[in-house]
C-alpha atoms as a PDB file:
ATOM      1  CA  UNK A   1      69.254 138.288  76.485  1.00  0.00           C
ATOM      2  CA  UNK A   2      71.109 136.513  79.493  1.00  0.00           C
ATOM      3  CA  UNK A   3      74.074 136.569  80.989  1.00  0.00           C
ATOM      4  CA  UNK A   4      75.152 133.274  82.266  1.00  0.00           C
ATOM      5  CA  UNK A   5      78.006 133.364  84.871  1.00  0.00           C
ATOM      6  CA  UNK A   6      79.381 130.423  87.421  1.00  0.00           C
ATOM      7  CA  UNK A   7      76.986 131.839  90.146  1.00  0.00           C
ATOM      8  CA  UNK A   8      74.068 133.977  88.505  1.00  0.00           C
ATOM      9  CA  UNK A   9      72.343 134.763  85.799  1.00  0.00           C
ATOM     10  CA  UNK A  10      70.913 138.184  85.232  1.00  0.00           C
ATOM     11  CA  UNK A  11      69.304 139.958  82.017  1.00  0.00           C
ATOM     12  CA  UNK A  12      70.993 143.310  80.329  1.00  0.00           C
ATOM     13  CA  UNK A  13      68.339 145.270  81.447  1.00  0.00           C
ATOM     14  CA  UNK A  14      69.558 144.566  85.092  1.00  0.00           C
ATOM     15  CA  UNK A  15      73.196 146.159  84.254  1.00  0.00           C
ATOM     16  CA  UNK A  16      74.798 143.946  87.223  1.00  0.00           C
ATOM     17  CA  UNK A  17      78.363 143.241  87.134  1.00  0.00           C
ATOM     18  CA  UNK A  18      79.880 140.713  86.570  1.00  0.00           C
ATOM     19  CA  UNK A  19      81.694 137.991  89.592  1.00  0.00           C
ATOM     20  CA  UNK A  20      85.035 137.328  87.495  1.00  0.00           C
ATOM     21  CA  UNK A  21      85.560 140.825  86.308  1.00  0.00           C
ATOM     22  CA  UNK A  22      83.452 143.488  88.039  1.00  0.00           C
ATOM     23  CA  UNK A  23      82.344 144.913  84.645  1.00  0.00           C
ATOM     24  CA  UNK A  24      78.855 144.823  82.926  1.00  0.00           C
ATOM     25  CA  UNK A  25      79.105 141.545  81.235  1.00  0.00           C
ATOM     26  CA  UNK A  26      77.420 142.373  77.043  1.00  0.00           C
ATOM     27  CA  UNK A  27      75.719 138.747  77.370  1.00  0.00           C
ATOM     28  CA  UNK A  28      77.781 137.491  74.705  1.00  0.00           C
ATOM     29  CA  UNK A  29      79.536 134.436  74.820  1.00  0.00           C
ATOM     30  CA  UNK A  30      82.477 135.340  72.950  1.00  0.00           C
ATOM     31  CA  UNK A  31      82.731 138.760  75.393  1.00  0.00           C
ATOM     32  CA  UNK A  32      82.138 135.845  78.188  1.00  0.00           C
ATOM     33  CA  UNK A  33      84.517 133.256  76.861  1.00  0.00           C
ATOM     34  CA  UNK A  34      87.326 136.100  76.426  1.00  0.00           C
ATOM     35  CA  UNK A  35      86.667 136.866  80.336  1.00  0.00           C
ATOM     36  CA  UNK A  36      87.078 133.506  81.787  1.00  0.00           C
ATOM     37  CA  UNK A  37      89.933 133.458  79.586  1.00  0.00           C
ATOM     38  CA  UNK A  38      91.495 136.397  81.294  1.00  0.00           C
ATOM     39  CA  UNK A  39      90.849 135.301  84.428  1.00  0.00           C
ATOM     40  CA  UNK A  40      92.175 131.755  83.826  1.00  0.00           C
ATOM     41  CA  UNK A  41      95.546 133.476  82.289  1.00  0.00           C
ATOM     42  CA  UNK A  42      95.873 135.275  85.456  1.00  0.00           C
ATOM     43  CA  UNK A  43      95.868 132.261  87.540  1.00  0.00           C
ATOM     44  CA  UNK A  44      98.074 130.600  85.333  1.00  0.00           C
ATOM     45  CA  UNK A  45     100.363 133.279  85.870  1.00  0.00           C
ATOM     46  CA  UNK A  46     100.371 133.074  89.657  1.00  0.00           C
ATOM     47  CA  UNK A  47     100.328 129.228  89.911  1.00  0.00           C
ATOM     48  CA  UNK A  48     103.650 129.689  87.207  1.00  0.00           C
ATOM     49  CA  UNK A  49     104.944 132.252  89.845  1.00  0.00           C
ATOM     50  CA  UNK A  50     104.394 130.383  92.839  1.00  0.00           C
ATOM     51  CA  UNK A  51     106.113 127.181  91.250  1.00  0.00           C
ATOM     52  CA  UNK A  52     108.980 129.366  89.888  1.00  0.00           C
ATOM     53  CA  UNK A  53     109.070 130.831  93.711  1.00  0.00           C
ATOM     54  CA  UNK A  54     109.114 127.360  95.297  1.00  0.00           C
ATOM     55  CA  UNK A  55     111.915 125.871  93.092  1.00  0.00           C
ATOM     56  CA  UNK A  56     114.363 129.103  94.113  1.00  0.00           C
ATOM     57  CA  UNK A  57     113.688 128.760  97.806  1.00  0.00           C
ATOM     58  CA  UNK A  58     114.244 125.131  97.718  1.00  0.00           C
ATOM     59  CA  UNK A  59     116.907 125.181  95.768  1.00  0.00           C
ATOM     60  CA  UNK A  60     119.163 127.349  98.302  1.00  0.00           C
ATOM     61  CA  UNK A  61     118.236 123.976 100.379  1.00  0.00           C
ATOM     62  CA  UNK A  62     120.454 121.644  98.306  1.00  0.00           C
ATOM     63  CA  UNK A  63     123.104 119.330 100.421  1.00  0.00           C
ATOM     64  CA  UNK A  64     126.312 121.393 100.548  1.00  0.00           C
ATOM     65  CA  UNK A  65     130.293 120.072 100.257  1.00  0.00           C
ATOM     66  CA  UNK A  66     132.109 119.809 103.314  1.00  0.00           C
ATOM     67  CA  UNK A  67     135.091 121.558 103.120  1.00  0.00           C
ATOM     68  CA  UNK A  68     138.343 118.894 102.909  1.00  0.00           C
ATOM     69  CA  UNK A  69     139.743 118.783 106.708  1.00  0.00           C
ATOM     70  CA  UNK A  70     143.597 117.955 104.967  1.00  0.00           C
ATOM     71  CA  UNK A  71     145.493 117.385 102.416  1.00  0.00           C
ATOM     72  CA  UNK A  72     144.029 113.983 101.780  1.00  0.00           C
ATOM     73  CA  UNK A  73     140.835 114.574 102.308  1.00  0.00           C
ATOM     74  CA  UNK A  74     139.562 114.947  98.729  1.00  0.00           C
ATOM     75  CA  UNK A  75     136.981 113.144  96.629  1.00  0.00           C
ATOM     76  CA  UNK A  76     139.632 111.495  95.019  1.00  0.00           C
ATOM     77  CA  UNK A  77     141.486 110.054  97.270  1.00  0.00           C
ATOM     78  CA  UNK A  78     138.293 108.200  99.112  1.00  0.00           C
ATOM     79  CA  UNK A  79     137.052 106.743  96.113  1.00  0.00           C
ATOM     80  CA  UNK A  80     140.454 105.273  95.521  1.00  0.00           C
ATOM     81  CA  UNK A  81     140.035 104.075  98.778  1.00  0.00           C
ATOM     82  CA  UNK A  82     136.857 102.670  98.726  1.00  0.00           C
ATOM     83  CA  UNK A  83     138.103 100.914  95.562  1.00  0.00           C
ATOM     84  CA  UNK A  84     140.735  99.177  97.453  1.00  0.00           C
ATOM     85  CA  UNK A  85     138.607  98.280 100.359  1.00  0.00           C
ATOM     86  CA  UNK A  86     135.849  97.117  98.139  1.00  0.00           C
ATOM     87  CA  UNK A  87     138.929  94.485  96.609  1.00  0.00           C
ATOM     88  CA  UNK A  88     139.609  93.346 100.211  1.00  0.00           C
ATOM     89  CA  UNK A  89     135.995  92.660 100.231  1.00  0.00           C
ATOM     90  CA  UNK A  90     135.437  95.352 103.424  1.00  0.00           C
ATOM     91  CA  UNK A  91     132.162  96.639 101.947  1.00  0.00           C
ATOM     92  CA  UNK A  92     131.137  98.686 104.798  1.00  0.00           C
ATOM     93  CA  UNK A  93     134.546 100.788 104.789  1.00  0.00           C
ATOM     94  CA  UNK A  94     134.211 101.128 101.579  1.00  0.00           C
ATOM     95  CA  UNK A  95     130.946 102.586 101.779  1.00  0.00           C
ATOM     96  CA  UNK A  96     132.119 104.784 104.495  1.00  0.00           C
ATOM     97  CA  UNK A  97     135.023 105.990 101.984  1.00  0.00           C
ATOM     98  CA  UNK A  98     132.327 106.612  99.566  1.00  0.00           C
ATOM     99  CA  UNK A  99     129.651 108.085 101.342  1.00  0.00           C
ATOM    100  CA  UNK A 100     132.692 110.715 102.575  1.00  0.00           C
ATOM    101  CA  UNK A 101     134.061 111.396  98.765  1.00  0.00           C
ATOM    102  CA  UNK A 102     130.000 112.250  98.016  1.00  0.00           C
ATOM    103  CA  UNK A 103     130.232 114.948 101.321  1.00  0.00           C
ATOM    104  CA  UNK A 104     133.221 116.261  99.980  1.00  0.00           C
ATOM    105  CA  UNK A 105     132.191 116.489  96.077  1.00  0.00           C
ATOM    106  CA  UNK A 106     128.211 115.519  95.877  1.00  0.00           C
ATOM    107  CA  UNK A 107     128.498 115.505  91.778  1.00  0.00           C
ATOM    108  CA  UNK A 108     131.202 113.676  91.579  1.00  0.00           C
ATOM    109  CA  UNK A 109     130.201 110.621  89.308  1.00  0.00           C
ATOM    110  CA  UNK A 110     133.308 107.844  90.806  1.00  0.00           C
ATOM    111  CA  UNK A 111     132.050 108.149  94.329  1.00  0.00           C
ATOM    112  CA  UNK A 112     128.384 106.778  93.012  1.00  0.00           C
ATOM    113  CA  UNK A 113     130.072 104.284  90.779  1.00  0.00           C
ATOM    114  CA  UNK A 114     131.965 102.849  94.250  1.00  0.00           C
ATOM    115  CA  UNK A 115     129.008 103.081  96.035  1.00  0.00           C
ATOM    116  CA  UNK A 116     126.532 101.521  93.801  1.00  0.00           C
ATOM    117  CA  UNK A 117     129.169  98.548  93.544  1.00  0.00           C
ATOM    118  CA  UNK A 118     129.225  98.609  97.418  1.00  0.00           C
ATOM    119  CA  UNK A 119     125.367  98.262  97.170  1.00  0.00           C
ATOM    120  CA  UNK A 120     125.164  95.277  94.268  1.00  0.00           C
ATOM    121  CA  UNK A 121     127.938  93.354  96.369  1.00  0.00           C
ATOM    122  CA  UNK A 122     125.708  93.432  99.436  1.00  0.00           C
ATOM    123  CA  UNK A 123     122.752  92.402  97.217  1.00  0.00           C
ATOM    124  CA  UNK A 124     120.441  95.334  97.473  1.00  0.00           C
ATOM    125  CA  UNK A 125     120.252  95.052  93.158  1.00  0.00           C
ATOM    126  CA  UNK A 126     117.428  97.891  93.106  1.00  0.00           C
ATOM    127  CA  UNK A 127     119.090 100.627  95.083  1.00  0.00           C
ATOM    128  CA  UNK A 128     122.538  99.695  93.439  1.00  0.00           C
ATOM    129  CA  UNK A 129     121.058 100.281  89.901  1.00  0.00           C
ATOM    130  CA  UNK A 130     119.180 103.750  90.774  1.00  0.00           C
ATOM    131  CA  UNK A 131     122.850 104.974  92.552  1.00  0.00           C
ATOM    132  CA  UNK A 132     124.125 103.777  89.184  1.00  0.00           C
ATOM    133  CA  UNK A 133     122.389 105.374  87.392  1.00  0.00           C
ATOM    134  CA  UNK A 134     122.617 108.617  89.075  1.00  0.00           C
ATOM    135  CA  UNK A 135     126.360 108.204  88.291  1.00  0.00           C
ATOM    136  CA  UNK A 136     126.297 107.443  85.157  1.00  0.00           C
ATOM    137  CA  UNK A 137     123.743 110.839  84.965  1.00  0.00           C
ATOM    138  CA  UNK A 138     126.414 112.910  86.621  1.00  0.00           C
ATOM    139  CA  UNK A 139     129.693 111.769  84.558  1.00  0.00           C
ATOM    140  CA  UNK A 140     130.755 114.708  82.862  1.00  0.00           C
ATOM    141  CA  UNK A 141     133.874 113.599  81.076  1.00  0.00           C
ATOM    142  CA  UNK A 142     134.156 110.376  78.716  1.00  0.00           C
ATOM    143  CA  UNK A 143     136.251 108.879  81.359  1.00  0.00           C
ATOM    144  CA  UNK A 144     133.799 109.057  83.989  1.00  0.00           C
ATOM    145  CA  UNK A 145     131.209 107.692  81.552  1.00  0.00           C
ATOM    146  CA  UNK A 146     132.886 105.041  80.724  1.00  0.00           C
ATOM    147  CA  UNK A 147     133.638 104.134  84.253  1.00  0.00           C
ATOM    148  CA  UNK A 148     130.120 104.780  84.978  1.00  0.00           C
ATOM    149  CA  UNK A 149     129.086 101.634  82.448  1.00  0.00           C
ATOM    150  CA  UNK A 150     131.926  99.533  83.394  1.00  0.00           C
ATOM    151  CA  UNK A 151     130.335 100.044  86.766  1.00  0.00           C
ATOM    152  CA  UNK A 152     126.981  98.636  85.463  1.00  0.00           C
ATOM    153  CA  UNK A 153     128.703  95.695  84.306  1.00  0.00           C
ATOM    154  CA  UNK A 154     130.670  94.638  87.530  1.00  0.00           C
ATOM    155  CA  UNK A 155     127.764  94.146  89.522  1.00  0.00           C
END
Protein backbone atom coordinates (compact mmCIF):
# COMPACT_ATOMS: atom_id res chain seq x y z
CA UNK A 1 0.00 0.00 0.00
CA UNK A 2 1.31 3.65 -0.76
CA UNK A 3 1.43 6.62 0.73
CA UNK A 4 1.09 9.46 -1.61
CA UNK A 5 2.22 12.89 -0.23
CA UNK A 6 2.97 16.44 -2.20
CA UNK A 7 6.71 15.40 -2.41
CA UNK A 8 7.12 11.47 -1.99
CA UNK A 9 5.72 8.48 -2.03
CA UNK A 10 6.86 5.68 0.19
CA UNK A 11 5.27 2.10 1.08
CA UNK A 12 4.18 1.13 4.93
CA UNK A 13 6.81 -1.14 5.15
CA UNK A 14 9.25 1.90 4.94
CA UNK A 15 7.57 3.57 8.24
CA UNK A 16 8.81 7.19 6.98
CA UNK A 17 7.09 10.14 8.23
CA UNK A 18 5.22 12.07 6.90
CA UNK A 19 6.26 16.10 5.31
CA UNK A 20 2.91 17.86 6.61
CA UNK A 21 2.76 16.19 9.95
CA UNK A 22 5.92 14.35 11.01
CA UNK A 23 3.87 11.21 11.88
CA UNK A 24 3.75 7.75 10.11
CA UNK A 25 1.18 8.47 7.56
CA UNK A 26 -1.51 4.74 7.67
CA UNK A 27 -1.67 5.14 3.68
CA UNK A 28 -5.18 5.90 3.85
CA UNK A 29 -6.73 8.57 2.15
CA UNK A 30 -9.24 9.48 4.56
CA UNK A 31 -6.17 9.46 7.45
CA UNK A 32 -4.43 11.63 4.47
CA UNK A 33 -7.32 13.86 3.58
CA UNK A 34 -7.94 14.57 7.49
CA UNK A 35 -4.06 15.71 7.54
CA UNK A 36 -4.01 18.15 4.79
CA UNK A 37 -7.07 19.23 6.37
CA UNK A 38 -5.31 20.04 9.58
CA UNK A 39 -2.68 21.58 8.10
CA UNK A 40 -4.83 23.77 5.80
CA UNK A 41 -6.97 24.83 9.11
CA UNK A 42 -3.81 25.91 10.61
CA UNK A 43 -2.94 28.21 7.89
CA UNK A 44 -6.24 29.47 7.77
CA UNK A 45 -5.86 30.35 11.20
CA UNK A 46 -2.66 32.34 10.78
CA UNK A 47 -3.61 34.05 7.46
CA UNK A 48 -7.13 35.02 9.75
CA UNK A 49 -4.57 36.24 12.43
CA UNK A 50 -2.35 38.11 10.35
CA UNK A 51 -5.40 39.96 8.61
CA UNK A 52 -7.04 40.53 12.05
CA UNK A 53 -3.32 41.89 13.09
CA UNK A 54 -3.05 44.18 10.05
CA UNK A 55 -6.53 45.82 10.38
CA UNK A 56 -5.62 46.83 14.33
CA UNK A 57 -2.27 48.31 13.44
CA UNK A 58 -3.69 50.21 10.64
CA UNK A 59 -6.42 51.23 12.19
CA UNK A 60 -4.46 53.29 15.04
CA UNK A 61 -3.34 55.05 11.54
CA UNK A 62 -6.74 56.67 10.84
CA UNK A 63 -6.69 60.71 10.10
CA UNK A 64 -7.22 62.33 13.51
CA UNK A 65 -9.47 65.76 14.46
CA UNK A 66 -7.64 68.77 14.97
CA UNK A 67 -8.45 70.20 18.02
CA UNK A 68 -10.76 73.67 17.45
CA UNK A 69 -8.07 76.68 17.82
CA UNK A 70 -11.37 79.07 19.23
CA UNK A 71 -14.50 79.47 19.89
CA UNK A 72 -15.52 79.47 16.27
CA UNK A 73 -13.61 77.07 15.09
CA UNK A 74 -16.07 74.16 14.99
CA UNK A 75 -17.41 71.91 12.25
CA UNK A 76 -20.37 73.81 12.33
CA UNK A 77 -19.61 76.94 11.91
CA UNK A 78 -17.32 76.23 8.55
CA UNK A 79 -19.87 74.40 6.86
CA UNK A 80 -22.19 77.29 7.41
CA UNK A 81 -19.58 79.11 5.95
CA UNK A 82 -18.79 77.27 3.11
CA UNK A 83 -22.56 77.37 2.47
CA UNK A 84 -22.52 81.03 2.23
CA UNK A 85 -19.44 81.26 0.17
CA UNK A 86 -20.62 78.54 -2.10
CA UNK A 87 -23.98 81.22 -2.65
CA UNK A 88 -21.49 84.01 -3.51
CA UNK A 89 -20.25 81.57 -5.97
CA UNK A 90 -16.44 81.62 -4.18
CA UNK A 91 -16.01 77.86 -4.67
CA UNK A 92 -12.50 77.65 -3.65
CA UNK A 93 -13.22 79.34 -0.09
CA UNK A 94 -15.75 77.34 0.24
CA UNK A 95 -13.83 74.36 -0.22
CA UNK A 96 -11.27 75.68 2.08
CA UNK A 97 -14.22 76.12 4.78
CA UNK A 98 -15.04 72.60 4.08
CA UNK A 99 -11.99 70.85 3.83
CA UNK A 100 -11.32 72.66 7.57
CA UNK A 101 -14.94 71.51 9.11
CA UNK A 102 -13.71 67.70 7.79
CA UNK A 103 -10.11 68.39 9.99
CA UNK A 104 -12.05 69.43 12.74
CA UNK A 105 -14.94 66.61 12.67
CA UNK A 106 -13.83 63.90 9.79
CA UNK A 107 -17.48 62.07 10.20
CA UNK A 108 -19.30 64.79 10.05
CA UNK A 109 -21.81 64.18 7.08
CA UNK A 110 -22.61 68.45 6.22
CA UNK A 111 -18.98 69.13 5.59
CA UNK A 112 -19.07 66.27 2.62
CA UNK A 113 -22.45 67.48 1.51
CA UNK A 114 -20.65 71.25 1.03
CA UNK A 115 -17.86 69.81 -0.42
CA UNK A 116 -19.28 67.47 -2.88
CA UNK A 117 -21.48 70.59 -4.03
CA UNK A 118 -18.13 72.54 -4.21
CA UNK A 119 -16.92 69.64 -6.49
CA UNK A 120 -20.26 69.29 -8.95
CA UNK A 121 -20.15 73.25 -9.29
CA UNK A 122 -16.59 73.07 -10.58
CA UNK A 123 -17.65 70.15 -12.84
CA UNK A 124 -15.60 67.30 -11.56
CA UNK A 125 -19.33 65.11 -11.61
CA UNK A 126 -17.37 61.76 -10.64
CA UNK A 127 -15.48 62.85 -7.58
CA UNK A 128 -18.56 65.03 -6.48
CA UNK A 129 -20.85 61.90 -6.51
CA UNK A 130 -18.27 59.45 -4.58
CA UNK A 131 -17.82 62.61 -1.76
CA UNK A 132 -21.61 62.39 -1.89
CA UNK A 133 -21.97 59.51 -1.31
CA UNK A 134 -19.60 59.16 1.46
CA UNK A 135 -21.90 61.78 3.10
CA UNK A 136 -24.82 60.48 2.63
CA UNK A 137 -22.91 57.02 4.21
CA UNK A 138 -21.91 59.00 7.25
CA UNK A 139 -25.35 60.93 8.11
CA UNK A 140 -26.33 59.65 11.28
CA UNK A 141 -29.46 61.59 12.07
CA UNK A 142 -32.60 61.97 9.62
CA UNK A 143 -31.62 65.51 9.26
CA UNK A 144 -28.32 64.90 7.96
CA UNK A 145 -29.81 62.29 5.62
CA UNK A 146 -32.01 64.26 4.28
CA UNK A 147 -29.55 66.97 3.66
CA UNK A 148 -27.32 64.40 2.34
CA UNK A 149 -30.06 63.67 -0.71
CA UNK A 150 -31.03 67.18 -1.09
CA UNK A 151 -27.33 67.45 -1.70
CA UNK A 152 -27.55 64.85 -4.55
CA UNK A 153 -30.15 66.81 -6.09
CA UNK A 154 -28.47 70.36 -6.19
CA UNK A 155 -25.75 69.36 -8.25
Amino acid sequence: MNCFNYRFRFTLSEKKTCHLCRSACGGNKFERTSLVSKHLTGFTFFVLLGFISFILITGGCAPKARPPVSILDTPEHHVFSGMKLLESCKLLDAEREFNLAKELDPKYSPAYIGLGLGLGYKGDFKSAFKTMSRAKRLAETKEEKTSAYVGFIRF
